[in-house]
Protein backbone atom coordinates (compact mmCIF):
# COMPACT_ATOMS: atom_id res chain seq x y z
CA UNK A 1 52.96 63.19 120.70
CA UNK A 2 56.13 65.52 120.83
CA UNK A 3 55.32 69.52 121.38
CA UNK A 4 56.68 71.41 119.00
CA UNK A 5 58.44 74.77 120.03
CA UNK A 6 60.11 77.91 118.23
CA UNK A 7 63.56 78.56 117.64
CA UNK A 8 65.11 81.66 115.98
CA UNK A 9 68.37 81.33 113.97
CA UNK A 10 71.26 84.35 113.97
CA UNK A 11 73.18 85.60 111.97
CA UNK A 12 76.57 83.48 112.46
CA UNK A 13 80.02 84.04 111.52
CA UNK A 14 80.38 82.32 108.73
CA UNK A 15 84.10 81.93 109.73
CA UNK A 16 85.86 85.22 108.31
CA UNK A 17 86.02 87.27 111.89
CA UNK A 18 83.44 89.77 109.83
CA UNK A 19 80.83 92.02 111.79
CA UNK A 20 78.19 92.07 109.43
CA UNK A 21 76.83 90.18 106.00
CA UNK A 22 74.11 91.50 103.50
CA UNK A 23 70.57 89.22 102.66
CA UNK A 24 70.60 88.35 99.47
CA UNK A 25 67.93 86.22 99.13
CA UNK A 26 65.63 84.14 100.90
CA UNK A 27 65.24 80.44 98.88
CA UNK A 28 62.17 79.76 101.76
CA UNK A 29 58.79 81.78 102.49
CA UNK A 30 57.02 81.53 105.47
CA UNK A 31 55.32 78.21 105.78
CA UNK A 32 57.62 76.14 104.29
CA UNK A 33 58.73 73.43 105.67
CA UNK A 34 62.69 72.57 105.55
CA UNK A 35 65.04 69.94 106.09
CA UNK A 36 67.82 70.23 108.33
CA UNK A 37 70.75 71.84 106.39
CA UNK A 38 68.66 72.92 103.20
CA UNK A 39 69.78 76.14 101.52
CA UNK A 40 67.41 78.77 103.13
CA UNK A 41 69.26 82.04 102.28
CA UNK A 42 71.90 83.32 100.35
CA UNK A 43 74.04 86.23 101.95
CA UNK A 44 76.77 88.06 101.18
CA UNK A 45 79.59 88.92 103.40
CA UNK A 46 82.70 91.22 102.53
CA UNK A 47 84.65 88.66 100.50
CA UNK A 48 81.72 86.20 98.63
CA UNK A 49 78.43 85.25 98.43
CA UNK A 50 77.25 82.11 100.97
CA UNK A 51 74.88 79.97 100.97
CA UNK A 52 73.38 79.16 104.17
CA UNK A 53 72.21 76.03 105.63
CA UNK A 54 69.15 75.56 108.08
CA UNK A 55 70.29 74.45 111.65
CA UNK A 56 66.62 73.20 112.05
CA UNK A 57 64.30 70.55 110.33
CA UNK A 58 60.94 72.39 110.81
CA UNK A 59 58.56 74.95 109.41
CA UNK A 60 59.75 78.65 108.92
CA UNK A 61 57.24 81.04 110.86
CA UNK A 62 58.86 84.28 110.43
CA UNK A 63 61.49 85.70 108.27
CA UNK A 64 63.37 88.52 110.86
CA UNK A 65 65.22 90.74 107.83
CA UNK A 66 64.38 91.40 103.87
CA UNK A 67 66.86 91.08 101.02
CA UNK A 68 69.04 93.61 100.78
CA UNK A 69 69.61 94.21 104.80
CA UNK A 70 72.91 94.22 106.29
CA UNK A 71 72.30 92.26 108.93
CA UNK A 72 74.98 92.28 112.24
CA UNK A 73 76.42 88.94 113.28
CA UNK A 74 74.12 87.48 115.93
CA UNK A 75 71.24 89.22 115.08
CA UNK A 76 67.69 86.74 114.89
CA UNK A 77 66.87 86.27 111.00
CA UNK A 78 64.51 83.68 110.94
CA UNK A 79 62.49 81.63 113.21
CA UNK A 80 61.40 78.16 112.93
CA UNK A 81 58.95 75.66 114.36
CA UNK A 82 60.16 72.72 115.20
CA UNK A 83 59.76 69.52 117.46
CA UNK A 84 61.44 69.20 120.66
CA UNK A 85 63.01 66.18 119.18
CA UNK A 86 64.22 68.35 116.10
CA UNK A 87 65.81 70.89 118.48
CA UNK A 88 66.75 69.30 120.93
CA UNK A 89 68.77 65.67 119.90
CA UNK A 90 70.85 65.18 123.03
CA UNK A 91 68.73 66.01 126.20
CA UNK A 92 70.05 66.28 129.16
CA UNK A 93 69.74 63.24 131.08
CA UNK A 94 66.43 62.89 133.47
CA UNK A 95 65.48 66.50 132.15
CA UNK A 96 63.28 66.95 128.88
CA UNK A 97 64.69 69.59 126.41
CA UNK A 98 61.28 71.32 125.93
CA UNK A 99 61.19 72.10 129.83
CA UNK A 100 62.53 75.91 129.46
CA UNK A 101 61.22 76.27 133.19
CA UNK A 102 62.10 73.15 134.84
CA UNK A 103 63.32 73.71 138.94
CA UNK A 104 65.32 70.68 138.27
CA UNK A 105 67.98 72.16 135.77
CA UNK A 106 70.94 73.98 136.91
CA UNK A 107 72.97 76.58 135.15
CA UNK A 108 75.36 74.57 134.73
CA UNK A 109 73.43 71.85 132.68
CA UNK A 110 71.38 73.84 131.47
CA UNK A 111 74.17 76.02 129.83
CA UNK A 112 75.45 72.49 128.20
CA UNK A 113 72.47 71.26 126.89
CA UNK A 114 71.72 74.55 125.38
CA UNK A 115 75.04 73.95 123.37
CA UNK A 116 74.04 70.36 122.19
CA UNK A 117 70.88 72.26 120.89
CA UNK A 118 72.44 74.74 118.31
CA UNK A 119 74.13 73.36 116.00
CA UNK A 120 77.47 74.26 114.89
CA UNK A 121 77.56 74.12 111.10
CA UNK A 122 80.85 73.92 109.16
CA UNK A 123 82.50 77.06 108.61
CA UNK A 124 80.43 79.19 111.31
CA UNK A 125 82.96 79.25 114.33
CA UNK A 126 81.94 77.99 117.86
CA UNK A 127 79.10 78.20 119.85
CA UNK A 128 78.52 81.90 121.33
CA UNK A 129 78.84 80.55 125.01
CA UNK A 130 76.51 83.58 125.80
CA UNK A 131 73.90 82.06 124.30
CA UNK A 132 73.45 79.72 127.09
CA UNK A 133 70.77 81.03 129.63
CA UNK A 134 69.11 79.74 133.23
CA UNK A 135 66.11 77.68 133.14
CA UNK A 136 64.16 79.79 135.21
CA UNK A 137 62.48 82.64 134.43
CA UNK A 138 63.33 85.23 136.61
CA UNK A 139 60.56 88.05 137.59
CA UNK A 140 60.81 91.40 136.05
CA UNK A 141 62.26 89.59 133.05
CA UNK A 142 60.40 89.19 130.12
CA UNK A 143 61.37 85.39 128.74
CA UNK A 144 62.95 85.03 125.58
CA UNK A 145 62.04 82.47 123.13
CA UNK A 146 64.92 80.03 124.00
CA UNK A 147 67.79 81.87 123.26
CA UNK A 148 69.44 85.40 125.13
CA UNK A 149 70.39 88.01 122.98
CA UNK A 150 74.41 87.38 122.58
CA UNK A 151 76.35 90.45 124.74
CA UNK A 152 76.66 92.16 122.21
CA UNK A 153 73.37 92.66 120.92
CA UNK A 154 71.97 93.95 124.25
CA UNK A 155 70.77 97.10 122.85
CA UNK A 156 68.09 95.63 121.60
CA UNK A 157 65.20 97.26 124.28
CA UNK A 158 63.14 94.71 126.60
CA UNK A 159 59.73 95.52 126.86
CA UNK A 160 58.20 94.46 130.38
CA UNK A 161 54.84 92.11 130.14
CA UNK A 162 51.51 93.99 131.85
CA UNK A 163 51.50 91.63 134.72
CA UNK A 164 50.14 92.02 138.08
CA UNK A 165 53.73 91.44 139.45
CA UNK A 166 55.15 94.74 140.75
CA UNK A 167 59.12 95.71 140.98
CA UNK A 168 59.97 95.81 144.45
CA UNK A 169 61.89 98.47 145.72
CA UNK A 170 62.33 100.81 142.71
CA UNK A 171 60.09 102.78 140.99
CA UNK A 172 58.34 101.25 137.72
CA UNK A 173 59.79 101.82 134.60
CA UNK A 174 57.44 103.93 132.05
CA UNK A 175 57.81 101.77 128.93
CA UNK A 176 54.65 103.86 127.49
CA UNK A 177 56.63 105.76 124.12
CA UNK A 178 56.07 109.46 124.44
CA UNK A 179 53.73 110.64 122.04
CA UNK A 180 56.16 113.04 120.41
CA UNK A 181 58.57 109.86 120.15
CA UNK A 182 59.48 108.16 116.99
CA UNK A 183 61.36 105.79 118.55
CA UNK A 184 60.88 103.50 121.67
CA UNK A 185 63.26 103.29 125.03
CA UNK A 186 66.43 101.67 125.35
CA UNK A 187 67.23 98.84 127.75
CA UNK A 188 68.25 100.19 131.08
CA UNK A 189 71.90 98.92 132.11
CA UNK A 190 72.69 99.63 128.42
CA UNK A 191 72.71 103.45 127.51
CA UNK A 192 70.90 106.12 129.45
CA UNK A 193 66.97 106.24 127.66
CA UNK A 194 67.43 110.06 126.88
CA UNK A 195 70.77 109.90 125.22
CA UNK A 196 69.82 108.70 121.60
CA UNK A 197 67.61 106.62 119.59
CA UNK A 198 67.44 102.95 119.09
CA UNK A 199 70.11 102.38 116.16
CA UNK A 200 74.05 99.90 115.81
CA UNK A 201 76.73 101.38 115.75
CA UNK A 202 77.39 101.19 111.59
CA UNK A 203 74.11 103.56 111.33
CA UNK A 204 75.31 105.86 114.06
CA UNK A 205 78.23 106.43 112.42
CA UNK A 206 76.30 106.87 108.64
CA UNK A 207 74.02 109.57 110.50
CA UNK A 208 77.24 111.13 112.23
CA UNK A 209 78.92 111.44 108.62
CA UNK A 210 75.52 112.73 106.93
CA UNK A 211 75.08 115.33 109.70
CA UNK A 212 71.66 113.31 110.62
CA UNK A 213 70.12 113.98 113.93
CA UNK A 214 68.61 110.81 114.79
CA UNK A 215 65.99 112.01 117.27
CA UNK A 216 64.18 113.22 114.05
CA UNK A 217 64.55 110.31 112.24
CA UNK A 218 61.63 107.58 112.25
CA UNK A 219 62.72 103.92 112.71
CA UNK A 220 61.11 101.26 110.43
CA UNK A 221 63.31 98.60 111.92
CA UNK A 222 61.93 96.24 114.69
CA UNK A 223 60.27 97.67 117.44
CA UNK A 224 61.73 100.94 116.01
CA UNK A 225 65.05 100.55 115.49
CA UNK A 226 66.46 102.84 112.58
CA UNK A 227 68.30 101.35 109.81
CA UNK A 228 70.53 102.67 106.98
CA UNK A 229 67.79 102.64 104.84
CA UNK A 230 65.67 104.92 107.00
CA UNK A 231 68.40 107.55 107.77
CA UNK A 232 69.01 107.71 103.64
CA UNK A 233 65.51 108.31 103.22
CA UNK A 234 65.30 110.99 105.86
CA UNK A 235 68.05 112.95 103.65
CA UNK A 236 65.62 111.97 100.37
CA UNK A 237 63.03 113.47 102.42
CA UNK A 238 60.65 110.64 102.26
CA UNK A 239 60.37 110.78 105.84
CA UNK A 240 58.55 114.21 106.31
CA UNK A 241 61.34 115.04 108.51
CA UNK A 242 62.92 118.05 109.19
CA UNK A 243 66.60 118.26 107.42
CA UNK A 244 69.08 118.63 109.36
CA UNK A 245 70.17 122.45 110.61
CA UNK A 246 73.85 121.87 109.20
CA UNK A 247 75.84 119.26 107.54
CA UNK A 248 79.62 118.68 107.88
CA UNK A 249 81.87 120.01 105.08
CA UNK A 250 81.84 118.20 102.32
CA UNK A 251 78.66 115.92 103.12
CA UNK A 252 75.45 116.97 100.91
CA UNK A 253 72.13 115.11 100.46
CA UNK A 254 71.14 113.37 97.48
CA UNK A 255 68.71 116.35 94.88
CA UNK A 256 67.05 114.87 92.32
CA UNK A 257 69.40 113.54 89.77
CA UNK A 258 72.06 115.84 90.07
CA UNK A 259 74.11 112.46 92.14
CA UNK A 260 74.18 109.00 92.63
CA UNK A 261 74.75 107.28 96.19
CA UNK A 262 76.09 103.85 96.27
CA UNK A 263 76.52 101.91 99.49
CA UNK A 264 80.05 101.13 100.37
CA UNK A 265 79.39 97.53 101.61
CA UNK A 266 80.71 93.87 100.76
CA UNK A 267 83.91 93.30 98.26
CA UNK A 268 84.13 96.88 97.68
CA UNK A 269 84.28 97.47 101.26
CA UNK A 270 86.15 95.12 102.51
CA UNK A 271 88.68 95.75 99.36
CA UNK A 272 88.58 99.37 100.31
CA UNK A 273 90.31 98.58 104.03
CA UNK A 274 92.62 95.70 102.75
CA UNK A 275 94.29 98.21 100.59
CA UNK A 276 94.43 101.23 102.97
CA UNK A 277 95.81 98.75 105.65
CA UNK A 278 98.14 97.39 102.74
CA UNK A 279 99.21 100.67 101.28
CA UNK A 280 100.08 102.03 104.82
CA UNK A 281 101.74 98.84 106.28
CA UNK A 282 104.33 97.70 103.79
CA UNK A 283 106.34 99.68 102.21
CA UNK A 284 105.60 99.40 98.23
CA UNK A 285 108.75 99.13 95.55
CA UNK A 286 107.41 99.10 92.10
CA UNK A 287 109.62 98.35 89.19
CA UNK A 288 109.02 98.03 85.35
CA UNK A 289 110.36 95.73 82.82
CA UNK A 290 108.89 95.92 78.92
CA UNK A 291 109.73 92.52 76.87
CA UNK A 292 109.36 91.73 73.51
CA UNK A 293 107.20 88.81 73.85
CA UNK A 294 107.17 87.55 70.36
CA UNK A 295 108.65 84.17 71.08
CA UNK A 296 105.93 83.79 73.37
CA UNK A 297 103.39 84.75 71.62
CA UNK A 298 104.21 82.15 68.83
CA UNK A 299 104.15 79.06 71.31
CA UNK A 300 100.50 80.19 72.50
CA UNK A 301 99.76 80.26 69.27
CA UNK A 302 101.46 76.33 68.67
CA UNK A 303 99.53 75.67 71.82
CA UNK A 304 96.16 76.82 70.90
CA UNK A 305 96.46 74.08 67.77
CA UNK A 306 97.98 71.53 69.73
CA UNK A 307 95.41 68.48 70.46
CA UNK A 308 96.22 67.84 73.76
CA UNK A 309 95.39 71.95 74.57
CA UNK A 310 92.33 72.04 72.29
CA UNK A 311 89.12 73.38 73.60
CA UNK A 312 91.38 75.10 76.64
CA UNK A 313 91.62 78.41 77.06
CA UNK A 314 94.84 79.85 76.47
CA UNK A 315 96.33 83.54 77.39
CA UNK A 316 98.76 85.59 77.94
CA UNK A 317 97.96 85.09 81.27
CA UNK A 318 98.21 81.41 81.39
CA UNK A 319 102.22 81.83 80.15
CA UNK A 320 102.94 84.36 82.60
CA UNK A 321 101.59 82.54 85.77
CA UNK A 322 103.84 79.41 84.65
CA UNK A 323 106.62 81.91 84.28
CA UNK A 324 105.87 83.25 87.84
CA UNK A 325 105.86 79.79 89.51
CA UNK A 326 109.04 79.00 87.59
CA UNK A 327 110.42 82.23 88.65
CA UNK A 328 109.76 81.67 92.04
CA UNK A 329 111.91 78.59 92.54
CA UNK A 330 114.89 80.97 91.54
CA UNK A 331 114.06 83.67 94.35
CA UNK A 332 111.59 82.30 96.85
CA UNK A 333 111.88 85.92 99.15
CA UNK A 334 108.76 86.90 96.96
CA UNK A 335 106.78 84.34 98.31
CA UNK A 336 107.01 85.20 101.93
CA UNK A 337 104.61 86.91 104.45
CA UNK A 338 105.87 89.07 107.17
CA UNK A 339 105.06 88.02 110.61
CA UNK A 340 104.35 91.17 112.74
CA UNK A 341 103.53 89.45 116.04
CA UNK A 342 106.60 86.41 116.13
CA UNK A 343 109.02 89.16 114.44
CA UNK A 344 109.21 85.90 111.85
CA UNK A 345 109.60 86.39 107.40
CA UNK A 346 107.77 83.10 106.67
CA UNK A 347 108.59 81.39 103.06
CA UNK A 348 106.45 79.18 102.13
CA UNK A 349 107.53 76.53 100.44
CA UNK A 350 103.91 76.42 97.99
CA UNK A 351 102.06 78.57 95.94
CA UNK A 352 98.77 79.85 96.19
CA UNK A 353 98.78 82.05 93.19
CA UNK A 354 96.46 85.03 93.49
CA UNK A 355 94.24 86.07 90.16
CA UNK A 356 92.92 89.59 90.51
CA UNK A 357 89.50 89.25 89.10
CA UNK A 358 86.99 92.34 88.20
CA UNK A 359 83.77 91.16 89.14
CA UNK A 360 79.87 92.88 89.07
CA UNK A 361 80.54 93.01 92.90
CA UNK A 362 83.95 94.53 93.06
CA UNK A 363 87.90 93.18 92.63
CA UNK A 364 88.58 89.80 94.54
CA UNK A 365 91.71 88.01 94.72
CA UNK A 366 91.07 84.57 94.45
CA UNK A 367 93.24 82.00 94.79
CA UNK A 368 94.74 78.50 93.14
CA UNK A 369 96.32 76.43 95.98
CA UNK A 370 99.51 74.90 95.44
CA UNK A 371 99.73 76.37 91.50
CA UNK A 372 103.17 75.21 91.76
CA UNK A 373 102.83 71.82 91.32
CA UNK A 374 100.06 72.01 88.05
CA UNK A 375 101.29 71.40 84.50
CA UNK A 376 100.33 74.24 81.94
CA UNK A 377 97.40 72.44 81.05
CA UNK A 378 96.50 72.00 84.51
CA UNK A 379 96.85 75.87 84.99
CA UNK A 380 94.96 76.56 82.03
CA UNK A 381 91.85 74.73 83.06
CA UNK A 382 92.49 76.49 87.23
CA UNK A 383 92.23 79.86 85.90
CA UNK A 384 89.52 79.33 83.69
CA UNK A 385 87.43 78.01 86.53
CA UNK A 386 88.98 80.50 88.75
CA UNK A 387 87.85 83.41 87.04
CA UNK A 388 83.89 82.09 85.68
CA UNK A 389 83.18 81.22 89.36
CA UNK A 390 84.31 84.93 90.43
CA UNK A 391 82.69 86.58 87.75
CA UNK A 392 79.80 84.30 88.85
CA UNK A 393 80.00 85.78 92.25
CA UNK A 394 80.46 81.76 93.30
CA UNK A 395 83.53 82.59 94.50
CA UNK A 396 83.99 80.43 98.43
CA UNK A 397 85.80 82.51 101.43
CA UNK A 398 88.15 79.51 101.19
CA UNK A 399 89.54 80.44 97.67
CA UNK A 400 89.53 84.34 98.55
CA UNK A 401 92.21 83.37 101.72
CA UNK A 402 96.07 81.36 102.12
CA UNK A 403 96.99 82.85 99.01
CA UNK A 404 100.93 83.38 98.31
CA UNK A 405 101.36 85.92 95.82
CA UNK A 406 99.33 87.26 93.13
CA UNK A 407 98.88 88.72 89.57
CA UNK A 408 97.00 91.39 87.93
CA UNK A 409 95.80 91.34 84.09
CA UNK A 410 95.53 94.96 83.52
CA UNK A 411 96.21 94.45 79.84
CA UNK A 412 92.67 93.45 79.10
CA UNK A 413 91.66 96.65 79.86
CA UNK A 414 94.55 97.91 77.67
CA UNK A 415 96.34 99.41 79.98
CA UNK A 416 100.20 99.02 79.65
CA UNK A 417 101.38 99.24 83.52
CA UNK A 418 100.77 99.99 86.75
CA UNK A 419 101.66 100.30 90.56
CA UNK A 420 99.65 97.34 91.68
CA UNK A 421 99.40 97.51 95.31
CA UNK A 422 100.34 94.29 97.63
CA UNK A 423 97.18 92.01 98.68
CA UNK A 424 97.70 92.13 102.86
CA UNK A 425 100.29 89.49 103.64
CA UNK A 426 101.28 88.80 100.61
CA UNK A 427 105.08 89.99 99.61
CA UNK A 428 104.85 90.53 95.71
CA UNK A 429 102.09 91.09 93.36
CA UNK A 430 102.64 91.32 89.38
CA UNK A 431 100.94 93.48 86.72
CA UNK A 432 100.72 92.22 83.34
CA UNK A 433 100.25 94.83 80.82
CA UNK A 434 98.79 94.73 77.57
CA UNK A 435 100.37 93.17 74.38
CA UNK A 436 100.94 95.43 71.62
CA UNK A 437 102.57 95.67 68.70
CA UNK A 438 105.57 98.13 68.47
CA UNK A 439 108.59 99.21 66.61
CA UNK A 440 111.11 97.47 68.46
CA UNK A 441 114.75 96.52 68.02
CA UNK A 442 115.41 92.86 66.60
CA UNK A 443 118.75 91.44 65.39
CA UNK A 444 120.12 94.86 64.89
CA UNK A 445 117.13 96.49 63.01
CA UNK A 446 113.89 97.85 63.68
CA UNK A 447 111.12 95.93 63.17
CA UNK A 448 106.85 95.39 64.46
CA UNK A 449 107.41 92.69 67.85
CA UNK A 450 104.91 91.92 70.12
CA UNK A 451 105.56 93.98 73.19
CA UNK A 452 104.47 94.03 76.72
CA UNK A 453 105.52 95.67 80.48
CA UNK A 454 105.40 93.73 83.48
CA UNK A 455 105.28 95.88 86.78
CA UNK A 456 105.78 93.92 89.93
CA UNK A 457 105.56 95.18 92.76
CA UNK A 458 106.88 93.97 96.38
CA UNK A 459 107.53 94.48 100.32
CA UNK A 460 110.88 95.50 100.71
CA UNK A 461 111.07 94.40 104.31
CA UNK A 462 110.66 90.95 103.03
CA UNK A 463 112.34 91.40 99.37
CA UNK A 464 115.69 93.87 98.69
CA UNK A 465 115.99 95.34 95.18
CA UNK A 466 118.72 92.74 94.26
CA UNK A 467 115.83 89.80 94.95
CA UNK A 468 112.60 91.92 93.24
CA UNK A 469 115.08 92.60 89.86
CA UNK A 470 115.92 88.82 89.24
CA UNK A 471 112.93 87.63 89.87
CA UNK A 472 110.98 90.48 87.35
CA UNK A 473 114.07 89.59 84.76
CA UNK A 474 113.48 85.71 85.40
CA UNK A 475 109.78 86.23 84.58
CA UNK A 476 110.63 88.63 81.87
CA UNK A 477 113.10 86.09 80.12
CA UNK A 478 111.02 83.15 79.95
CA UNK A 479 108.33 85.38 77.86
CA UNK A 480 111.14 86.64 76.13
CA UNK A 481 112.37 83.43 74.83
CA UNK A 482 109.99 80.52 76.33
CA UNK A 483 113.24 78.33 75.51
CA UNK A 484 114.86 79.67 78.81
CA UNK A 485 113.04 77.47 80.92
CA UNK A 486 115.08 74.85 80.36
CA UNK A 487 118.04 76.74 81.96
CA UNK A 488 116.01 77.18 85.08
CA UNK A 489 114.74 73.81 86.01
């Protein structure tokens, strides 16, 4: 009869080099039991929503964070029972793998064999080799349930066990909370226990920005540890509290309904630092061309009644990605990525074209790989799956990364142009503007044509005027007169 044994999952990176991701939802309770790799949570991290797979085939006995949490990377979320068998599928030779306190293991081993236990899922980045720890307990130590809190999680504070044992040479700790105390000590080696209250860094800086003293703020986290949540509902005054003496200029606390407070966190903030880091990186050229699109026009209109294109979706947009990909073969600069580090311009000889997509959760950039080598149709059906899964919120971190160069369909929102700014590494993105119908000269008269301005903008380390102009008049004259193509290719 195999023991069974607890085992808490962290957060991992779920291969994007981000810090943090939110809880969505939890698809288990406590007391289910799962199979290994069943969907137990959906989370969100700055670019899309993941689902994430159990490591463990066991029962779920305690669910660390609620939806809606940001939770750190590394941080416990859930713990699960399971058999030694379960967790442990490679033991080390001669040693069992539910022997946490066997004299026999060495580091050494015991560091591998630790590895072999955790799985390493698709997608969520190697083993934290930190996770590894000795097989003995050592005294004065409380023991963690099988797994060390990674390095950089060692704020979280260590409570010493009421045992007989006494710490020789050095005066006990207290770990008794004073009374007045909200909050409970820090680990020693860490921070000094009277500098500040148990919080990460991402709250620190909140209560820094909302002139929030933490020593007055209570902590509803674990084992006291103050959260987001609890330093916006000190300012709400939920807390019973005392406000804060001052606040920095320009900082106020949410009255009544006079404001609303939103969270910058996921897309929005991640979108928020790729386009600071973009704006003040490359240096943006924007230029404007305004076409009669008629011709166009017509053909999507051919196309829409054409039985080979019936029951596709057909747009503006649709034409002027092809024309962009055809474009591109004339004046491949714009599909280029600078290469700070090697002092390199990479072209790439593919497309992953870029769709800027307005979604409930913020603007992402998805993209379709290797657009260049898709027929219309083809293209048609990618951007209509492109853009339902990222209105969805479906969108995978694979689709949001690689891409090339992108566009932007501000015309929906009937806007005629824009400055669109670059997405980071990209060299060129285009806006298409709205189609309208203006008085417009044809054939040496006015008359109504079907009118629209494309703004593209680029890099000019990686594209010159001379490059950015041909390729917006490229684009520009196969809208113009769809029959152009044929000169191109």
């Amino acid at each position: 009869m195999s023991a069974t044994m607890i085992k808490e999952f962290r957060l991992p990176d779920l291969g994007e080099g981000l810090t943090e991701s939110e809880i969505l939802s939890w698809k288990v309770g406590v007391g289910d039991t799962v199979s290994l790799n069943q969907v137990i949570a959906e989370v969100e991290t700055a670019k899309a929503v993941v689902e994430l797979p159990s490591p463990f085939a066991g029962v779920i006995r305690e669910l660390h964070e609620q939806p809606g949490t940001i939770v750190e990377v590394g941080k416990p979320i859930v713990s699960f029972e399971v058999s030694d068998d379960a967790a442990a599928p490679s033991p080390a030779p001669g040693t069992p793998a539910s022997s946490p306190a066997s004299p026999a293991s060495e580091p050494g081993a015991q560091a591998a064999q630790e590895a072999k236990r955790q799985p390493n899922l698709v997608g969520y980045g190697a083993v934290v080799e930190s996770s590894a720890r000795p097989a003995r307990r050592l005294r004065n130590v409380r023991a963690v349930v099988e797994s060390d809190t990674p390095r950089s999680l060692v704020a979280e504070p260590v409570e010493p066990k009421p045992v007989a044992t006494k710490p020789v040479g050095t005066k006990p700790v207290e770990t008794k909370p004073a009374a007045a105390k909200p909050v409970e000590p820090r680990t020693p080696g860490v921070e000094p226990a009277e500098t500040r209250p148990r919080s990460t860094p991402p709250v620190r800086k909140l209560a820094k920005d909302l002139g929030v003293d933490l020593a007055m703020v209570a902590g509803t986290g674990p084992q006291g540890l103050i959260t987001r949540e609890d330093v916006q509902h000190f300012l709400d005054g939920h807390s019973g509290g005392a406000a804060p003496e001052a606040a920095p200029a320009g900082v106020q606390a949410r009255q009544g309904e006079r404001e609303t407070r939103t969270p910058i966190k996921g897309v929005r903030k991640f979108t928020a630092a790729a386009m600071v880091a973009s704006a003040f990186t490359a240096p943006h050229v924007t230029e404007f061309l305004t076409v009669d699109v008629t011709p166009a026009m017509e053909l999507l209109a051919k196309l829409k009644g054409n039985r080979e294109f019936s029951g596709h979706k057909l747009t503006p947009l649709t034409l002027a990605a092809k024309a962009v990909l055809i474009a591109l073969r004339r004046n491949p600069a714009l599909n280029a990525r600078w290469d700070e580090v090697n002092q390199e311009i990479v072209t790439f000889n593919y497309v992953n074209l870029g769709i800027a997509a307005a979604t409930p959760r913020g603007l992402t950039v998805p993209n379709i790989k290797d657009a260049d080598s898709l027929s219309l149709l083809q293209l048609a059906e990618a951007l209509t799956g492109l853009t339902e899964t990222a209105r969805s919120g479906k969108t995978t971190p694979a689709d949001l990364t690689g891409g090339t160069i992108s566009i932007t369909n501000i015309g929906v929102f009937g806007i005629d142009a824009g400055t669109p700014i670059l997405n980071p590494g990209e060299a060129a993105i285009l806006a298409l503007g709205a189609v309208r119908n203006m008085p417009w000269e044809y054939q040496g008269e006015v008359a109504l044509r079907q009118v629209l301005t494309l703004s593209l903008s680029f890099d000019h380390r990686l594209v010159d005027g001379e490059q950015g102009s041909r390729f917006l008049a490229d684009v520009g004259a196969i809208l113009a007169e769809p029959g152009m193509v044929l000169t191109m290719v």
